[in-house]
Structure formats: C-alpha cells, structure tokens
C-alpha atoms as a PDB file:
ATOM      1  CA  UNK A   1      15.255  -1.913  26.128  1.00  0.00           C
ATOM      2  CA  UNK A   2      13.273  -2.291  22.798  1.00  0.00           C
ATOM      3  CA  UNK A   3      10.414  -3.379  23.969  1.00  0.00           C
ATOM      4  CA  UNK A   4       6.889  -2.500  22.369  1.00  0.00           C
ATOM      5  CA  UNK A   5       8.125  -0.500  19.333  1.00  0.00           C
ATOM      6  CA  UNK A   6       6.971  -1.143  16.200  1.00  0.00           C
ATOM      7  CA  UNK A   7       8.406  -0.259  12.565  1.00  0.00           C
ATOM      8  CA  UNK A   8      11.799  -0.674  10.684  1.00  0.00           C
ATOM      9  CA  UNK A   9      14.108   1.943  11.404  1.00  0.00           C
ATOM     10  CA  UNK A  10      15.371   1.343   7.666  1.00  0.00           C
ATOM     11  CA  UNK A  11      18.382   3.297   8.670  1.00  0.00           C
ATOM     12  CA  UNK A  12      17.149   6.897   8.293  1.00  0.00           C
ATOM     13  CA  UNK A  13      16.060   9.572  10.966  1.00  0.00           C
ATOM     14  CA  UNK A  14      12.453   9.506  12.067  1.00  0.00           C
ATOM     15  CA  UNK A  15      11.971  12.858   9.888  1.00  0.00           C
ATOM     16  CA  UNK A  16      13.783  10.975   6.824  1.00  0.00           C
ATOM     17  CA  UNK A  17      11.663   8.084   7.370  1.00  0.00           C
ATOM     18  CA  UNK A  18       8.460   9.798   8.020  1.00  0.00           C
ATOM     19  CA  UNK A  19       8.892  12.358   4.496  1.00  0.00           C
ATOM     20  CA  UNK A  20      10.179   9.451   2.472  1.00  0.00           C
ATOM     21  CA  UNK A  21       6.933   7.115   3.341  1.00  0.00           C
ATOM     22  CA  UNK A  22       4.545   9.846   2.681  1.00  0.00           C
ATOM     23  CA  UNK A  23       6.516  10.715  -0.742  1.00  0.00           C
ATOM     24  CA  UNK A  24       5.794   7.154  -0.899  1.00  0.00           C
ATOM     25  CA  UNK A  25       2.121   6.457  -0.504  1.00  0.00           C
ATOM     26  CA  UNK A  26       1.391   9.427  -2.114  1.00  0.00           C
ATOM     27  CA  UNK A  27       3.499   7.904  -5.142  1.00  0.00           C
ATOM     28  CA  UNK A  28       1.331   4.509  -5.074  1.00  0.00           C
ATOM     29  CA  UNK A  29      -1.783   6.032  -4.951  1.00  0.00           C
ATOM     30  CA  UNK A  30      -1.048   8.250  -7.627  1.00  0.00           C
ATOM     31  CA  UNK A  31       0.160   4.798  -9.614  1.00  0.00           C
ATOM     32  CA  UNK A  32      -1.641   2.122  -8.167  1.00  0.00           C
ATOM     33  CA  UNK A  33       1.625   0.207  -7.982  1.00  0.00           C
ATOM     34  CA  UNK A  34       5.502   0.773  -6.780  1.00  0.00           C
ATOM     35  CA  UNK A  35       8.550  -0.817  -7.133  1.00  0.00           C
ATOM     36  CA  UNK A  36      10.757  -0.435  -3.826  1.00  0.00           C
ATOM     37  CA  UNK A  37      12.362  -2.775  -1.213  1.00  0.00           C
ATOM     38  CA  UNK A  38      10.897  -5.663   0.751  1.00  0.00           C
ATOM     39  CA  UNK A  39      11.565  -4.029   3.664  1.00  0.00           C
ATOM     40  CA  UNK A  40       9.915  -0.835   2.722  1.00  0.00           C
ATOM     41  CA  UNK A  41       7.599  -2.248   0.699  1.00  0.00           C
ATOM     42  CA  UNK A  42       6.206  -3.996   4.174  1.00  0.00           C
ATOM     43  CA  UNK A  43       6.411  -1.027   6.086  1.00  0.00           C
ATOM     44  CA  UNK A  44       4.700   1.179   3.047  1.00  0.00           C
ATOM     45  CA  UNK A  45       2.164  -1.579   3.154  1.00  0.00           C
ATOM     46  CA  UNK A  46       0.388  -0.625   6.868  1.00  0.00           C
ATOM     47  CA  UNK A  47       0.651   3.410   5.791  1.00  0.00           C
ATOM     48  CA  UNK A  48      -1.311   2.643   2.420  1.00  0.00           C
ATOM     49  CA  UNK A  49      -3.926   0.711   4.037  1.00  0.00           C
ATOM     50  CA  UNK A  50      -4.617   2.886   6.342  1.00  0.00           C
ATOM     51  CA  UNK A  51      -4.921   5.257   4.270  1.00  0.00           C
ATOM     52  CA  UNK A  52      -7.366   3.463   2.143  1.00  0.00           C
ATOM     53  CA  UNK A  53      -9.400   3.014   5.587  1.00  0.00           C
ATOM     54  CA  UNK A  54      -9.248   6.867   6.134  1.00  0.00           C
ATOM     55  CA  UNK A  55     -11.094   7.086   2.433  1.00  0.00           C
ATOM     56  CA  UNK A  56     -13.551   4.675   3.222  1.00  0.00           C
ATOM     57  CA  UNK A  57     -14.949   6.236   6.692  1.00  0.00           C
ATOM     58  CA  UNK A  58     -14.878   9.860   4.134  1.00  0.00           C
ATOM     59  CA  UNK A  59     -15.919  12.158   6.940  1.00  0.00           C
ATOM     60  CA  UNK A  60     -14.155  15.581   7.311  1.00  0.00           C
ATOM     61  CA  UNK A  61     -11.573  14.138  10.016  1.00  0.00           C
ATOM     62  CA  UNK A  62     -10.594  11.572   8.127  1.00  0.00           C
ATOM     63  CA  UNK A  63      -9.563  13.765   5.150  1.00  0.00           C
ATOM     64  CA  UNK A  64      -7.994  15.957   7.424  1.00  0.00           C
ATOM     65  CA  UNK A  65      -5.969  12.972   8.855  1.00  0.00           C
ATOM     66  CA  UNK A  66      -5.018  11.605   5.308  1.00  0.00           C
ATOM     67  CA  UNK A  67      -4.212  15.262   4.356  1.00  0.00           C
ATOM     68  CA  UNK A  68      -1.614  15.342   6.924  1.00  0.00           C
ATOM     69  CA  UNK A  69       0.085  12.486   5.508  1.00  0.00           C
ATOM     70  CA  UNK A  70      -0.563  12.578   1.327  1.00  0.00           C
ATOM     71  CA  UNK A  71       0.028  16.242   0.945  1.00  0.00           C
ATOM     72  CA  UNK A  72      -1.269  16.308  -2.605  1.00  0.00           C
ATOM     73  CA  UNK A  73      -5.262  17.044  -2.643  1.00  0.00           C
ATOM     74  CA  UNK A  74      -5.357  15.993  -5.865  1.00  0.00           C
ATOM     75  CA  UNK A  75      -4.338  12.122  -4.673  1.00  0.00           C
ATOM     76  CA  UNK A  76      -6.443  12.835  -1.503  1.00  0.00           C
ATOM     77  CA  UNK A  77      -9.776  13.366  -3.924  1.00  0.00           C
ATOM     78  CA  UNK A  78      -8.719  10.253  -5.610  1.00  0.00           C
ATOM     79  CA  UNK A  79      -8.250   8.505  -2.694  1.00  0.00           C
ATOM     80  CA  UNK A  80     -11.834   9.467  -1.149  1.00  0.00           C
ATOM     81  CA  UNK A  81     -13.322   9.139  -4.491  1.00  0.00           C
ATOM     82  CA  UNK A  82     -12.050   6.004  -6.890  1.00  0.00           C
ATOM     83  CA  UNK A  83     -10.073   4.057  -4.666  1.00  0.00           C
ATOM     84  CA  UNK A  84     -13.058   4.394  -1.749  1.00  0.00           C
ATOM     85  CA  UNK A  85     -15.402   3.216  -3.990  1.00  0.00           C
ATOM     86  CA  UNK A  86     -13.433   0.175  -5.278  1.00  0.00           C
ATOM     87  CA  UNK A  87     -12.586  -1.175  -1.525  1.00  0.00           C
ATOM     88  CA  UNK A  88     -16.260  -0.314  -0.298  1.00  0.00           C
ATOM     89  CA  UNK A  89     -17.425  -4.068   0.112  1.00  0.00           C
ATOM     90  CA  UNK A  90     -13.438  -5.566   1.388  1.00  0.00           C
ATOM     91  CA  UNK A  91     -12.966  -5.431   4.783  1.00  0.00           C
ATOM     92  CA  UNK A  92      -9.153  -5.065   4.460  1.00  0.00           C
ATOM     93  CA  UNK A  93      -6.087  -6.220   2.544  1.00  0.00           C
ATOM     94  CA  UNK A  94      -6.278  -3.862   0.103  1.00  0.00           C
ATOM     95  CA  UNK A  95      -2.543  -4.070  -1.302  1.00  0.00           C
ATOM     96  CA  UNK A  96      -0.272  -7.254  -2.210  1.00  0.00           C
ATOM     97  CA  UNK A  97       3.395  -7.164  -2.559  1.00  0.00           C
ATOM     98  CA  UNK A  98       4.808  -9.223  -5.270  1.00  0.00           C
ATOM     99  CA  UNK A  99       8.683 -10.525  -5.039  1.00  0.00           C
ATOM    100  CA  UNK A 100      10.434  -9.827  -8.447  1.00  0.00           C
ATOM    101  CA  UNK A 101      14.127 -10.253  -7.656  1.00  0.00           C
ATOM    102  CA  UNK A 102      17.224  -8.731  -6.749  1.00  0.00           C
ATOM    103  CA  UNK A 103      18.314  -5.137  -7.972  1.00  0.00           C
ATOM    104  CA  UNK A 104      21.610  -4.782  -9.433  1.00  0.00           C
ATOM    105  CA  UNK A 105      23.571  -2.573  -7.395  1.00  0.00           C
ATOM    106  CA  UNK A 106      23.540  -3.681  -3.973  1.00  0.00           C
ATOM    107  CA  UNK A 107      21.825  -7.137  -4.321  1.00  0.00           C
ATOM    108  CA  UNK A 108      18.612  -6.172  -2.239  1.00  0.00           C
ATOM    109  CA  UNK A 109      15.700  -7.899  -3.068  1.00  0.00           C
ATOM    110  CA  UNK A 110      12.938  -5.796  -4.600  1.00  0.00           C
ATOM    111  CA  UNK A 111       9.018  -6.467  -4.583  1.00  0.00           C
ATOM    112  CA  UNK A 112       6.138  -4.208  -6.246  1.00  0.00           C
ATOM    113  CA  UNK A 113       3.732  -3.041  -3.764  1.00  0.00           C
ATOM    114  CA  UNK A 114       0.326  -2.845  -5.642  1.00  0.00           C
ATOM    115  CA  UNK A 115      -3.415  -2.341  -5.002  1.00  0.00           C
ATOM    116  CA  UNK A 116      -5.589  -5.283  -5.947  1.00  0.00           C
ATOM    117  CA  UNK A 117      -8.406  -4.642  -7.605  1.00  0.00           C
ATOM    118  CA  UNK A 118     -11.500  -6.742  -8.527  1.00  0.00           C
ATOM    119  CA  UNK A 119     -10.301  -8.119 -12.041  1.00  0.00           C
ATOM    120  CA  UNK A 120      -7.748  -9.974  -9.785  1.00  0.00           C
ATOM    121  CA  UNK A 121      -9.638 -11.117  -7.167  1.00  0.00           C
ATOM    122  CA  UNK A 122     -11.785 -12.807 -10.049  1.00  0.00           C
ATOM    123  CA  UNK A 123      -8.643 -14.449 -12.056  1.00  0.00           C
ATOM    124  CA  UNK A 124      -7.374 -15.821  -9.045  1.00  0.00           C
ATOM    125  CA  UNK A 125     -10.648 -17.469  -7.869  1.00  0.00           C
ATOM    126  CA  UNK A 126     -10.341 -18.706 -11.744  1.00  0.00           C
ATOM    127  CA  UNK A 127      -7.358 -20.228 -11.068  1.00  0.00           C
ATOM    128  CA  UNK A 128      -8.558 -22.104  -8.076  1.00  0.00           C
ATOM    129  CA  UNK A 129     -11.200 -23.830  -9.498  1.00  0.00           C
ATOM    130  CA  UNK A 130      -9.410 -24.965 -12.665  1.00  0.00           C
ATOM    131  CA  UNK A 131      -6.329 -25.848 -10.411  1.00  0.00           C
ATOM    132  CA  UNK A 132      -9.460 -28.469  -8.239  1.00  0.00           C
ATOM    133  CA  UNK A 133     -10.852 -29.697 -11.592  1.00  0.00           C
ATOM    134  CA  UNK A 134      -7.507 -30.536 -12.760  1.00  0.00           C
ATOM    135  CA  UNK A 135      -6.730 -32.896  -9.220  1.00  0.00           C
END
C-alpha cells in the first residue's frame, strides 16, 4: 500500500533524488530563480522554503541542518544573512513558480521557480488597485 507517503518519486533513486534537489536549492539560492520542471519545480518548492525557515530561526542547529542539505557555506551565509533578512516580516510563501511553456525535446512543461521579493509584492498590490478603479 501507498499510503501516507509524500513526494514525487520523479523516476530516480532516493540517493538520485535526494543529490539532485540539494544541487538544486543550492542552485536557486545562489540565483534567486531556476528554470526546471513543474513537477520538480513543486517538489524543489517545499525544500527551498524550508530552507528559508532554517535561515530565519539562525541559531547554530539550524545552520547545521541547512548545512546538511546546501553543502556550499558560501550559499549557507547568504542564506542566513540576505535572504533571512528579506523574509523576516512574511510568515511563509517565500517562492512562486511561474508556467512558461513547453521545452522542446520531450514536450514537458517547464516553470521558473523564483523567490519573491518586496518590489513584487508592491507591483502586484499596484495592479490590484488599478485593476478595482478600472471596474
């Protein structure tokens, strides 16, 4: 039976899997932004935030956990530093995924996993009010 586990297999081994999603988060926070898969892209999504949760609480345990998943320190200091910082006030939802199409090859549909940041919060509230004065 299949019953209470959570995750995509995405058709890879669980040590496959496990390297290519911390290759992966360590690749967005490094960017800010990654072009993938939907699927993965959703999966990728509940690493990075937690993550971003692990910079927040900045204690020593919670560097040590994020240090056994982004293996870089460099992206680790970042991570406890800048991107802490920027999320201090949000409670959560710290990434969007954006659809953009189809790739070429095999037809699967590709999204870009991003972080939001504050000049987009602002420019979509803009957006909502002038979309309500135009009604």
């Amino acid at each position: 039976m299949y019953h209470g586990k959570a995750g995509r297999k995405l058709g890879r081994t669980s040590s496959h899997r496990e390297a290519m999603f911390r290759n992966m988060v360590t690749s967005i926070i490094k960017h800010e932004s990654i072009r993938t898969t939907d699927t993965k892209a959703k999966e990728l999504r509940k690493l990075a935030e937690k993550m971003i949760t692990l910079g927040k609480r900045g204690d020593l345990h919670a560097r040590r956990q994020a240090l056994s998943v982004v293996r870089d320190k460099q992206m680790v200091d970042k991570l406890f530093g800048d991107l802490a910082e920027r999320y201090r006030t949000r409670a959560g939802g710290y990434t969007r995924i954006i659809k953009v199409g189809y790739r070429i090859g095999d037809n699967a549909p590709v999204s870009i996993l991003e972080f939001i940041t504050a000049e987009q919060k602002k420019q979509k509230a803009k957006a909502k009010t002038k979309d309500k004065k135009s009604q």
